[in-house]
C-alpha atoms as a PDB file:
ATOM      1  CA  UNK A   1       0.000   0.000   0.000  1.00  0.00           C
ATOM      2  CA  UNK A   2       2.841   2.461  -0.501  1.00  0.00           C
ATOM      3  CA  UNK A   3       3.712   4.192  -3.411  1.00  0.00           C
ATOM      4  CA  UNK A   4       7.106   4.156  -3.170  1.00  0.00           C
ATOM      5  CA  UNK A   5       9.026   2.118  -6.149  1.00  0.00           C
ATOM      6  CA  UNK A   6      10.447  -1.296  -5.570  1.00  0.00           C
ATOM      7  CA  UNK A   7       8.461  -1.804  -2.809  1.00  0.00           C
ATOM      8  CA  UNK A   8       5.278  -4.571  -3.494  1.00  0.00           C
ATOM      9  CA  UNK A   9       2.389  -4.118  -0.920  1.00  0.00           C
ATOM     10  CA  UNK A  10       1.280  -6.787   0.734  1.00  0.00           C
ATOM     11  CA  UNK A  11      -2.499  -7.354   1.686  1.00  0.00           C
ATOM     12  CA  UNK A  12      -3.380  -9.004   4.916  1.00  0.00           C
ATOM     13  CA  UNK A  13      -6.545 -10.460   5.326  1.00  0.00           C
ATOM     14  CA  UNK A  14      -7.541 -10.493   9.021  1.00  0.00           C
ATOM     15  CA  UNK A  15      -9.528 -13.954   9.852  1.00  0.00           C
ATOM     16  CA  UNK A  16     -11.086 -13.332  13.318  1.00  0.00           C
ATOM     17  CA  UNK A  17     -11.761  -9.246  14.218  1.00  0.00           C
ATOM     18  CA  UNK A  18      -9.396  -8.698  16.909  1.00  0.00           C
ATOM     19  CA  UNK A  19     -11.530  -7.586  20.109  1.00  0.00           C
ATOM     20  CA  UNK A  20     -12.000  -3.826  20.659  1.00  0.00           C
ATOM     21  CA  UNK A  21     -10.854  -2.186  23.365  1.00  0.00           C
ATOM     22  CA  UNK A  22     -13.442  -1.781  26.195  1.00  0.00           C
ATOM     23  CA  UNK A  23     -15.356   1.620  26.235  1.00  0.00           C
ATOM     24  CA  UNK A  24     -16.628   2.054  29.831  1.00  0.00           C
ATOM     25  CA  UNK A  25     -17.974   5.708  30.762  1.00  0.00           C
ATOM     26  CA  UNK A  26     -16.153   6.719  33.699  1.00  0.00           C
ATOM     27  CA  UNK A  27     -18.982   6.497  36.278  1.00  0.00           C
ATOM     28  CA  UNK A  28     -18.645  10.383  37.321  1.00  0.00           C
ATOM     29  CA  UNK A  29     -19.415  11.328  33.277  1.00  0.00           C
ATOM     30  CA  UNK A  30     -22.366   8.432  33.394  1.00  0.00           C
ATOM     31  CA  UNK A  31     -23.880  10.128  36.596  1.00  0.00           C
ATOM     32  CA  UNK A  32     -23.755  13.822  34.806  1.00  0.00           C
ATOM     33  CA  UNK A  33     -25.479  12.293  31.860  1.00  0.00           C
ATOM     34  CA  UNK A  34     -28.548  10.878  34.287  1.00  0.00           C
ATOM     35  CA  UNK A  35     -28.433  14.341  35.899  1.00  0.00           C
ATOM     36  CA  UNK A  36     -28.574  16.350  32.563  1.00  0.00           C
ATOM     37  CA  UNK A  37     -31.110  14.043  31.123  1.00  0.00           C
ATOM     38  CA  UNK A  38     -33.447  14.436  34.958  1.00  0.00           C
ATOM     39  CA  UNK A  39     -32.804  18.208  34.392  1.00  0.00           C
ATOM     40  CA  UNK A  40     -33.988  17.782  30.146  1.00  0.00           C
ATOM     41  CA  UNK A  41     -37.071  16.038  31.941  1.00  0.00           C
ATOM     42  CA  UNK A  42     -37.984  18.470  34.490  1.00  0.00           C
ATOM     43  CA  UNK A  43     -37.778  21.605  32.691  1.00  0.00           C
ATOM     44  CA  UNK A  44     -39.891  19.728  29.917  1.00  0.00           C
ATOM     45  CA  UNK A  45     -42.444  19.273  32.605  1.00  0.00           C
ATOM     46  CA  UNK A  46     -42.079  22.696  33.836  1.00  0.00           C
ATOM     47  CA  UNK A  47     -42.727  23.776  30.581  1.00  0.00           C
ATOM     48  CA  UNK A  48     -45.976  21.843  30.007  1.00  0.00           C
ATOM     49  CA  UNK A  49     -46.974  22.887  32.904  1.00  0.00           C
ATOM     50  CA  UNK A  50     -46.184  26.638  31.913  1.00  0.00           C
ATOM     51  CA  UNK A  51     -48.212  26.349  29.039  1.00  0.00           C
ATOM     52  CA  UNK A  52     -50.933  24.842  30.399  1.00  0.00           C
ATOM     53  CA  UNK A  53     -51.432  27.522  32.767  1.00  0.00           C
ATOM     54  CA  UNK A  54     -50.799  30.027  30.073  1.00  0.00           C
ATOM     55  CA  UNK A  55     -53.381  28.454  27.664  1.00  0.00           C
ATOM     56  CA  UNK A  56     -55.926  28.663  31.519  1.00  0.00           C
ATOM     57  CA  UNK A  57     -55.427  32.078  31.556  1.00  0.00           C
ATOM     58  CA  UNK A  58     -55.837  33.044  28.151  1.00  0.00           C
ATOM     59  CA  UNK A  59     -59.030  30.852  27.781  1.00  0.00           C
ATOM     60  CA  UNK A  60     -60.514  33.082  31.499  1.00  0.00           C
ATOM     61  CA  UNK A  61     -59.128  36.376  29.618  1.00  0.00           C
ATOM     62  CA  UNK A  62     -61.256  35.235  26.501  1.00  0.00           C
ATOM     63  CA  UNK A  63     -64.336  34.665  27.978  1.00  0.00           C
ATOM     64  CA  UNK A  64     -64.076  38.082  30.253  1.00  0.00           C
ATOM     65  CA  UNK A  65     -63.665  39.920  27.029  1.00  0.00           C
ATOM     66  CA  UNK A  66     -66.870  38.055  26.095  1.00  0.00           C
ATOM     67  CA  UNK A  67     -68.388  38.694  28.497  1.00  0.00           C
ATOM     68  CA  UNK A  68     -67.507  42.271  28.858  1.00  0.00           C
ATOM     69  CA  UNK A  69     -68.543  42.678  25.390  1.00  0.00           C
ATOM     70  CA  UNK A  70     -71.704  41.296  25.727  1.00  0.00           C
ATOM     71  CA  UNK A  71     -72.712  43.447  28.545  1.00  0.00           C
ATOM     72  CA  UNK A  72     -71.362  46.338  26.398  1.00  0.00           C
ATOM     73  CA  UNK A  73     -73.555  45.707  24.069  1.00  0.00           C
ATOM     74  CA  UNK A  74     -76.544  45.261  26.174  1.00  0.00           C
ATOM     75  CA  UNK A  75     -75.860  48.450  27.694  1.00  0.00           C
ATOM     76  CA  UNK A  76     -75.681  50.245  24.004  1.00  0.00           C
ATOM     77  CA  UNK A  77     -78.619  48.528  23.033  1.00  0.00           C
ATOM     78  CA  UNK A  78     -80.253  49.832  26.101  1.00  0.00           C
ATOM     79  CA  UNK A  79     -79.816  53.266  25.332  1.00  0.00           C
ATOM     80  CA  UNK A  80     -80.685  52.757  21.903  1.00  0.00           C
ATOM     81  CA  UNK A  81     -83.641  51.426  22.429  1.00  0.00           C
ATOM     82  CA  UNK A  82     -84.633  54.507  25.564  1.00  0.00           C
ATOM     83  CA  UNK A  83     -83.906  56.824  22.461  1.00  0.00           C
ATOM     84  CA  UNK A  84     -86.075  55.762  19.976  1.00  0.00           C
ATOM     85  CA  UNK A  85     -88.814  55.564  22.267  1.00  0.00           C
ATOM     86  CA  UNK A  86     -88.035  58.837  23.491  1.00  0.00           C
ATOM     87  CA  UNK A  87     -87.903  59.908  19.676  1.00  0.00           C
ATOM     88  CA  UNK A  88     -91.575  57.769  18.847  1.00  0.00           C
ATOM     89  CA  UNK A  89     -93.426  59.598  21.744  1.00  0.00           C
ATOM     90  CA  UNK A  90     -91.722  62.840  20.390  1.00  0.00           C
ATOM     91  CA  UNK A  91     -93.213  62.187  16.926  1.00  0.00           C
ATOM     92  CA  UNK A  92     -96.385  60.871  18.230  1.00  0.00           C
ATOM     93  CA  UNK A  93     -97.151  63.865  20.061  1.00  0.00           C
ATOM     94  CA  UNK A  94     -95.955  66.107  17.840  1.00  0.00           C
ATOM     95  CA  UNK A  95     -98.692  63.837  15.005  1.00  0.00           C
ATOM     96  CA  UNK A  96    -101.220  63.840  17.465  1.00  0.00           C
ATOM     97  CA  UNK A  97    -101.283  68.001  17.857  1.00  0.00           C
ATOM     98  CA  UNK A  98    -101.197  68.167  13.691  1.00  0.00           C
ATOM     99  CA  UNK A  99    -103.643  65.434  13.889  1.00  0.00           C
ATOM    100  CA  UNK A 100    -106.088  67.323  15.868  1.00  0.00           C
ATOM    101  CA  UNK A 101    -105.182  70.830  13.953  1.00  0.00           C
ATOM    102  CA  UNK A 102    -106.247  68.714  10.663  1.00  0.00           C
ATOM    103  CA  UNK A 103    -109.691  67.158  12.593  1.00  0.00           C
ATOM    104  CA  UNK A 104    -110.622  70.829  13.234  1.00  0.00           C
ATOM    105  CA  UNK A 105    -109.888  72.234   9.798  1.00  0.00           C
ATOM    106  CA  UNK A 106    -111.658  68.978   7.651  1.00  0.00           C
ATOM    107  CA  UNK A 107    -114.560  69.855  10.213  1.00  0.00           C
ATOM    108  CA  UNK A 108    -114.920  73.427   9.322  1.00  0.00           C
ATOM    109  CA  UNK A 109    -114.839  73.001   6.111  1.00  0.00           C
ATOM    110  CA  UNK A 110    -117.410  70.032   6.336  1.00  0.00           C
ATOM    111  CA  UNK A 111    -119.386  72.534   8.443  1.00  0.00           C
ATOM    112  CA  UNK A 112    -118.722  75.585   6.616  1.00  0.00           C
ATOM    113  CA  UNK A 113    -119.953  73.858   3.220  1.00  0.00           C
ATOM    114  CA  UNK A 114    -122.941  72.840   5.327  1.00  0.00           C
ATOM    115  CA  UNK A 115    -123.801  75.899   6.256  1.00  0.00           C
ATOM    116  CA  UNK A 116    -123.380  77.546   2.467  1.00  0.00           C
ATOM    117  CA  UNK A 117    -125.576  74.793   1.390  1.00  0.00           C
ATOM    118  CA  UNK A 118    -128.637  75.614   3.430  1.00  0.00           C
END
């Protein structure tokens, strides 16, 4: 396997694998590991937990603005409504005195022609 001239390469073809060398995790890196994966686990918790109070309080904001809005509206409609019954017994009154004025002139006239006629 070398390049160099006058020199043949020889292959070796290993039977058996020879055994690898033992990997043990010193036990002081295998108990950070544990620790960092408890800490991965409680802060994933914590954060469900987080949200799930976030999504509580967003979901009581919500309906508070509902509510609020609905009552809003009642109270508008409210008014609305005192106004334009305020506004009909305006106009009705204000009919019912040209009402009357009209009554009294169709009567003289009625009368008036009447009393030319006799």
């Amino acid at each position: 396997m070398h390049d160099r001239p006058g020199v043949t390469a020889k292959l070796r073809i290993l039977k058996a694998a020879a055994p690898l060398p033992e990997r043990r995790i010193p036990a002081a890196v295998h108990g950070a590991d544990r620790k960092v994966r408890e800490m991965i686990a409680a802060a994933e918790d914590e954060a469900r937990r987080v949200r799930a109070e976030a999504e509580a309080f967003r979901e009581a904001v919500r309906r508070e603005a509902v509510e609020e809005g609905r009552r809003e509206g009642l109270a508008s409609a409210a008014a609305a409504l005192a106004l334009a019954g305020a506004e009909r017994d305006r106009l009705l009154a204000e009919a019912g005195r040209e009402l009357v004025s009209l009554a009294l002139a169709v009567a003289r006239k009625v009368l008036g022609d009447e009393l030319a006629a006799r």
